[in-house]
N, C-alpha and C. Protein backbone atom coordinates (compact mmCIF):
# COMPACT_ATOMS: atom_id res chain seq x y z
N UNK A 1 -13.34 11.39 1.24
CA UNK A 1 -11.94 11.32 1.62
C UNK A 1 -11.10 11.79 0.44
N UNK A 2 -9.99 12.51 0.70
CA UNK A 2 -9.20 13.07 -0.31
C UNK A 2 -8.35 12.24 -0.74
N UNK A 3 -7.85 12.40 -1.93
CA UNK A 3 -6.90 11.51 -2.53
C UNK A 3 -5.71 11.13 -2.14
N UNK A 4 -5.11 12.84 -1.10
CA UNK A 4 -3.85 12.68 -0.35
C UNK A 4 -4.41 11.60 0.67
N UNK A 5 -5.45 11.64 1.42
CA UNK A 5 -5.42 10.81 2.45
C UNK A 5 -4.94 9.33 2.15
N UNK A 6 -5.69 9.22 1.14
CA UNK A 6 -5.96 7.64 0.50
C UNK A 6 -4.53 7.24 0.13
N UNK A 7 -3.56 8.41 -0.49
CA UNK A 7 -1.82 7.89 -0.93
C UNK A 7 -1.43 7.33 0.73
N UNK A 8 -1.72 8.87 1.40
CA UNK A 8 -0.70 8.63 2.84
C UNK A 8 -0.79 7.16 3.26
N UNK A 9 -2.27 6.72 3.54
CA UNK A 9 -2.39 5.42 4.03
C UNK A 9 -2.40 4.26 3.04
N UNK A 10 -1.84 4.87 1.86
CA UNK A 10 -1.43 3.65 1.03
C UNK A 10 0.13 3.40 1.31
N UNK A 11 0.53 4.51 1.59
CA UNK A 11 2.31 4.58 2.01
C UNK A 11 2.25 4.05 3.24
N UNK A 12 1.60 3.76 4.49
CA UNK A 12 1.66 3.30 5.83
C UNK A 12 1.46 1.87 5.45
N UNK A 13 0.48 1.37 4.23
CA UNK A 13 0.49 0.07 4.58
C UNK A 13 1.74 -0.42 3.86
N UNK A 14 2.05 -0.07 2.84
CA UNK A 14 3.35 -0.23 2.29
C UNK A 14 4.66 -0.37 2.81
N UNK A 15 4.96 0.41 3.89
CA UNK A 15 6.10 0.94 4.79
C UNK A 15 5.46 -0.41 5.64
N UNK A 16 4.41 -0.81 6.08
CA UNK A 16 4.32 -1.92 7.55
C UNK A 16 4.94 -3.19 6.58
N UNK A 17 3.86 -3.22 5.34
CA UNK A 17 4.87 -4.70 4.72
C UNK A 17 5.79 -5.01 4.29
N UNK A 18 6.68 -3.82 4.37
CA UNK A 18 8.27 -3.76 4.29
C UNK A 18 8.80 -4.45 5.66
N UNK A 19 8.30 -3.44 6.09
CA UNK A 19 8.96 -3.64 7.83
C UNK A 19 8.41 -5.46 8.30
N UNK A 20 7.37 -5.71 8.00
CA UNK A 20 7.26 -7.15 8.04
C UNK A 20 8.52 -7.83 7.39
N UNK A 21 8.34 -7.67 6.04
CA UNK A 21 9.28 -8.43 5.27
C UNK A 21 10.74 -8.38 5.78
N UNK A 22 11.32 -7.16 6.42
CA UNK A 22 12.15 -6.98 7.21
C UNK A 22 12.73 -7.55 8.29
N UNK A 23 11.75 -7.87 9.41
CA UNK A 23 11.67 -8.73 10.37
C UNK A 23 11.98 -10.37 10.09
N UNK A 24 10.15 -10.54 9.03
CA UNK A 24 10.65 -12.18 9.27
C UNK A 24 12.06 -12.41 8.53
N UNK A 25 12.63 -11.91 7.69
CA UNK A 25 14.07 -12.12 7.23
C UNK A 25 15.25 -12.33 8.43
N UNK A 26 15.24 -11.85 9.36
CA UNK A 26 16.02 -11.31 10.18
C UNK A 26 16.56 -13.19 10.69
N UNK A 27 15.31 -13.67 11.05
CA UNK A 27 16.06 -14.74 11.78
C UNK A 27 16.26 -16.06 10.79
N UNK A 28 17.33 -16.93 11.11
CA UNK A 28 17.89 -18.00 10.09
C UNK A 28 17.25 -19.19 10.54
N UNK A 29 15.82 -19.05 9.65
CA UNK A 29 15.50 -20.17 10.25
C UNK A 29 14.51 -20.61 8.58
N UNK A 30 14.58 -21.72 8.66
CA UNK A 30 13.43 -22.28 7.16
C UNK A 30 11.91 -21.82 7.03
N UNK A 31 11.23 -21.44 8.13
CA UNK A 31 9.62 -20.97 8.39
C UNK A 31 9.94 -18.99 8.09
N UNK A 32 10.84 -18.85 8.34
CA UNK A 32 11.07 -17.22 8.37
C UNK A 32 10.81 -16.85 6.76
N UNK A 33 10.90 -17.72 5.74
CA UNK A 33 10.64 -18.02 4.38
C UNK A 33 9.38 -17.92 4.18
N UNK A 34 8.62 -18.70 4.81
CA UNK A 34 7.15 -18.67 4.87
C UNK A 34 6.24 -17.32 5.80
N UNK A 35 7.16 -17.19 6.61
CA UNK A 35 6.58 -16.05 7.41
C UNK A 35 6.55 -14.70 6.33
N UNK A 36 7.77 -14.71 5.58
CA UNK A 36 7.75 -13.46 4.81
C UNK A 36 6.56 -13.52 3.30
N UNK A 37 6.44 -14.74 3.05
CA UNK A 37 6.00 -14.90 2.08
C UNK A 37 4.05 -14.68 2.41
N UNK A 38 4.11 -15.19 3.96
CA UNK A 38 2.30 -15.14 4.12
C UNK A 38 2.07 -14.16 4.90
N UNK A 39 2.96 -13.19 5.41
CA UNK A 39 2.54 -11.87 6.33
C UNK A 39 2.70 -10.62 5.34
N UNK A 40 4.53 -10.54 5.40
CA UNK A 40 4.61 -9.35 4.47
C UNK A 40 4.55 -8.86 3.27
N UNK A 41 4.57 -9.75 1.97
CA UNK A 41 3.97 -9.57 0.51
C UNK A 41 2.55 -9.79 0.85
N UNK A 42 1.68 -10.49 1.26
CA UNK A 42 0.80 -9.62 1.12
C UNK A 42 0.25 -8.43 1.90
N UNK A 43 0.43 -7.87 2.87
CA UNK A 43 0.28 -6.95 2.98
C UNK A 43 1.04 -5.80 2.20
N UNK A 44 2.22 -5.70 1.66
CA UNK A 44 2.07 -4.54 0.83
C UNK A 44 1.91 -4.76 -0.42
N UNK A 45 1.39 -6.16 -0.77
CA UNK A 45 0.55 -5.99 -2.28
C UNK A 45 -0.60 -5.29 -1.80
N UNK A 46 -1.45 -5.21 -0.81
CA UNK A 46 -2.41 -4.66 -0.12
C UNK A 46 -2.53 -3.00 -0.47
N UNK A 47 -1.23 -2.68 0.16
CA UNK A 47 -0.55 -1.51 0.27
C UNK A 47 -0.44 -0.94 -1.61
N UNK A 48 -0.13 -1.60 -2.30
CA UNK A 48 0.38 -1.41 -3.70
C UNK A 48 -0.99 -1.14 -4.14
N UNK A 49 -1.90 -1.90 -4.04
CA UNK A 49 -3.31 -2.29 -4.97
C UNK A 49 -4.13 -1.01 -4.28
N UNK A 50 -4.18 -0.83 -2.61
CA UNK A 50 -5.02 0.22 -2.77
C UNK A 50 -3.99 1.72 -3.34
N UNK A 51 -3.15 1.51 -3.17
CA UNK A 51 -2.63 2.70 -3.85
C UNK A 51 -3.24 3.04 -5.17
N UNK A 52 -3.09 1.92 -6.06
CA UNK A 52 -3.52 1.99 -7.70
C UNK A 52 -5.06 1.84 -7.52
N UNK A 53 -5.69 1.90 -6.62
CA UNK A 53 -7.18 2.05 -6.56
C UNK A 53 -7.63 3.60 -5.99
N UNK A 54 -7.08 4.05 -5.61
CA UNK A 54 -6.64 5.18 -4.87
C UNK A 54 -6.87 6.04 -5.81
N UNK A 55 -5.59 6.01 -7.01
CA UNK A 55 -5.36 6.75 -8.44
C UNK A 55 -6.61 6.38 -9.43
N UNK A 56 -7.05 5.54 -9.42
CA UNK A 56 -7.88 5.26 -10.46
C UNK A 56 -9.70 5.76 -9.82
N UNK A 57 -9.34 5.82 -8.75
CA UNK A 57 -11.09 6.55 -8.17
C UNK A 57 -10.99 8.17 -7.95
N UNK A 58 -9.60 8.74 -8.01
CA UNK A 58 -10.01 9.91 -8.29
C UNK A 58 -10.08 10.74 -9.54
N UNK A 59 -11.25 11.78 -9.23
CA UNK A 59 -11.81 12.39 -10.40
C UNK A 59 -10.76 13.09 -11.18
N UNK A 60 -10.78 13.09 -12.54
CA UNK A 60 -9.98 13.59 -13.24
C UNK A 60 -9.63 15.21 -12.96
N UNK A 61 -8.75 15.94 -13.44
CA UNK A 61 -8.53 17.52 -12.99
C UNK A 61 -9.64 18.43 -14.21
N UNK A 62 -9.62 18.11 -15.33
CA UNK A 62 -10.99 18.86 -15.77
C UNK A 62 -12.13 18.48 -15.51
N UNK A 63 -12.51 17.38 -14.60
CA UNK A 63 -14.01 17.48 -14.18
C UNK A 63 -14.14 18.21 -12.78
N UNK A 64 -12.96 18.30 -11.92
CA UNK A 64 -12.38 19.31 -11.70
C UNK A 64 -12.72 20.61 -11.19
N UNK A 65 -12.08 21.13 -12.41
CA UNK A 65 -12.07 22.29 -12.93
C UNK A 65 -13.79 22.96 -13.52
N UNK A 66 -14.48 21.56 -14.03
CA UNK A 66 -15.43 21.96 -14.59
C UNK A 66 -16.73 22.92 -13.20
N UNK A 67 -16.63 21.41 -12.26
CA UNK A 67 -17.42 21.48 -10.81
C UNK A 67 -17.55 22.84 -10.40
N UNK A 68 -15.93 23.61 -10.08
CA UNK A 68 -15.84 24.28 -9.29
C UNK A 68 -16.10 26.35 -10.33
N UNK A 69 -16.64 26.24 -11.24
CA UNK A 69 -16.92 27.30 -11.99
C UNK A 69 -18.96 27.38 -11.87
């Protein structure tokens, strides 16, 4: 799998635990606190971590460079 793939769907999970965090905010209620805190942070810490796992498993550009000669 390519590295773009691995960003894109690091940006989809990112963008959903926004949009979570988004939602449970919406209504005025004391659990909507908890809803945001146990649905949507973690899912886009999810979103965050595979991103930075993402960056850190792909191969550097001179090994690269080296492969393809």
């Amino acid at each position: 799998m390519s590295i773009e793939t691995k960003l894109h769907r690091a940006g989809i999970i990112v963008a959903a635990g926004l949009l979570l965090d988004l939602l449970t905010l919406l209504p005025l209620h004391p659990l909507a606190f908890i809803a945001f805190v146990g649905l949507g942070v973690p899912v886009t810490a999810a979103g965050v971590l595979y991103f930075l796992f993402s960056l850190l498993s792909a191969p550097a550009p001179a090994e690269n460079a080296l492969k393809s000669k």
